[in-house]
Protein backbone atom coordinates (compact mmCIF):
# COMPACT_ATOMS: atom_id res chain seq x y z
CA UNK A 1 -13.81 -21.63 -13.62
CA UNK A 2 -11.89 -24.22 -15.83
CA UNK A 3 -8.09 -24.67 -14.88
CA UNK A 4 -7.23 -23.14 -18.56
CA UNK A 5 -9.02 -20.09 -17.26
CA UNK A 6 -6.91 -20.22 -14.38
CA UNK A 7 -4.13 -20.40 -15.79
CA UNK A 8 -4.52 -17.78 -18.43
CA UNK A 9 -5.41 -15.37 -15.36
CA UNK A 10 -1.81 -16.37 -13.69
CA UNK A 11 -0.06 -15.95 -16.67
CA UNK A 12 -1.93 -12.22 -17.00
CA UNK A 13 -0.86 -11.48 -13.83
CA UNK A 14 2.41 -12.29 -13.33
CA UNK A 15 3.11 -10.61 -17.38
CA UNK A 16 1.39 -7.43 -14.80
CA UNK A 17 3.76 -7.47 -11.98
CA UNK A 18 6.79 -8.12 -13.90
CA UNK A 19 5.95 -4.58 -16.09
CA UNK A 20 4.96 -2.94 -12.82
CA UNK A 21 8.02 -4.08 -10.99
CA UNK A 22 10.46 -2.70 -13.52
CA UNK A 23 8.97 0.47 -12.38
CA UNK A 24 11.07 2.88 -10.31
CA UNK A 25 8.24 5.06 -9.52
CA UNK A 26 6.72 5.61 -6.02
CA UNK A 27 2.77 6.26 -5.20
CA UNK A 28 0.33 4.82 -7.20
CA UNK A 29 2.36 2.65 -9.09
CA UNK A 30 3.59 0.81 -5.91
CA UNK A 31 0.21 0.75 -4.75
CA UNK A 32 -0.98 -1.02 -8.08
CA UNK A 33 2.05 -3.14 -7.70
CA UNK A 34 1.26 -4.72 -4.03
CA UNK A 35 -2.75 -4.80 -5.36
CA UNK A 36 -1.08 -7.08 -8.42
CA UNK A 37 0.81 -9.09 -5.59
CA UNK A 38 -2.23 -9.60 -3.92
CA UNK A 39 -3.94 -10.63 -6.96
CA UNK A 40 -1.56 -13.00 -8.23
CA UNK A 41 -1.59 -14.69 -4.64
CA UNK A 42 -5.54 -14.97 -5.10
CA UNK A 43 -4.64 -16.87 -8.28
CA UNK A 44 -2.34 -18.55 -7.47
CA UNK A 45 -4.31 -20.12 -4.31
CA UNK A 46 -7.77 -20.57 -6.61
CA UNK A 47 -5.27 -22.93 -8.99
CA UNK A 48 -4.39 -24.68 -6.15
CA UNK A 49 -7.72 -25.29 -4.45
CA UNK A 50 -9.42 -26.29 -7.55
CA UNK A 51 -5.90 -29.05 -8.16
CA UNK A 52 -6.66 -29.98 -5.08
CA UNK A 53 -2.86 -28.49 -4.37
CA UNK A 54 -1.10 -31.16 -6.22
């Protein structure tokens, strides 16, 4: 996956968890929120392996 690809995916997801965060709402929302979390760690730790974490 090209770093531009990456990028764009980080970008998604952290647009994501911002909206979900501004969210009051318990249940499924906060669910969806920590599954966003856990996607934008994914992301964020593809980025850095294929940087070679610099």
């Amino acid at each position: 996956m090209s770093i531009f690809k990456h990028i764009s995916a980080l970008l998604l997801a952290s647009v994501m968890i911002i909206g979900l965060s501004a969210c009051e709402s318990q249940g499924p929302f906060e669910d969806a929120g920590e599954s966003m979390d856990d996607a934008f760690d994914r992301t964020w730790d593809a980025i850095d392996d294929a940087t070679d974490g610099n």
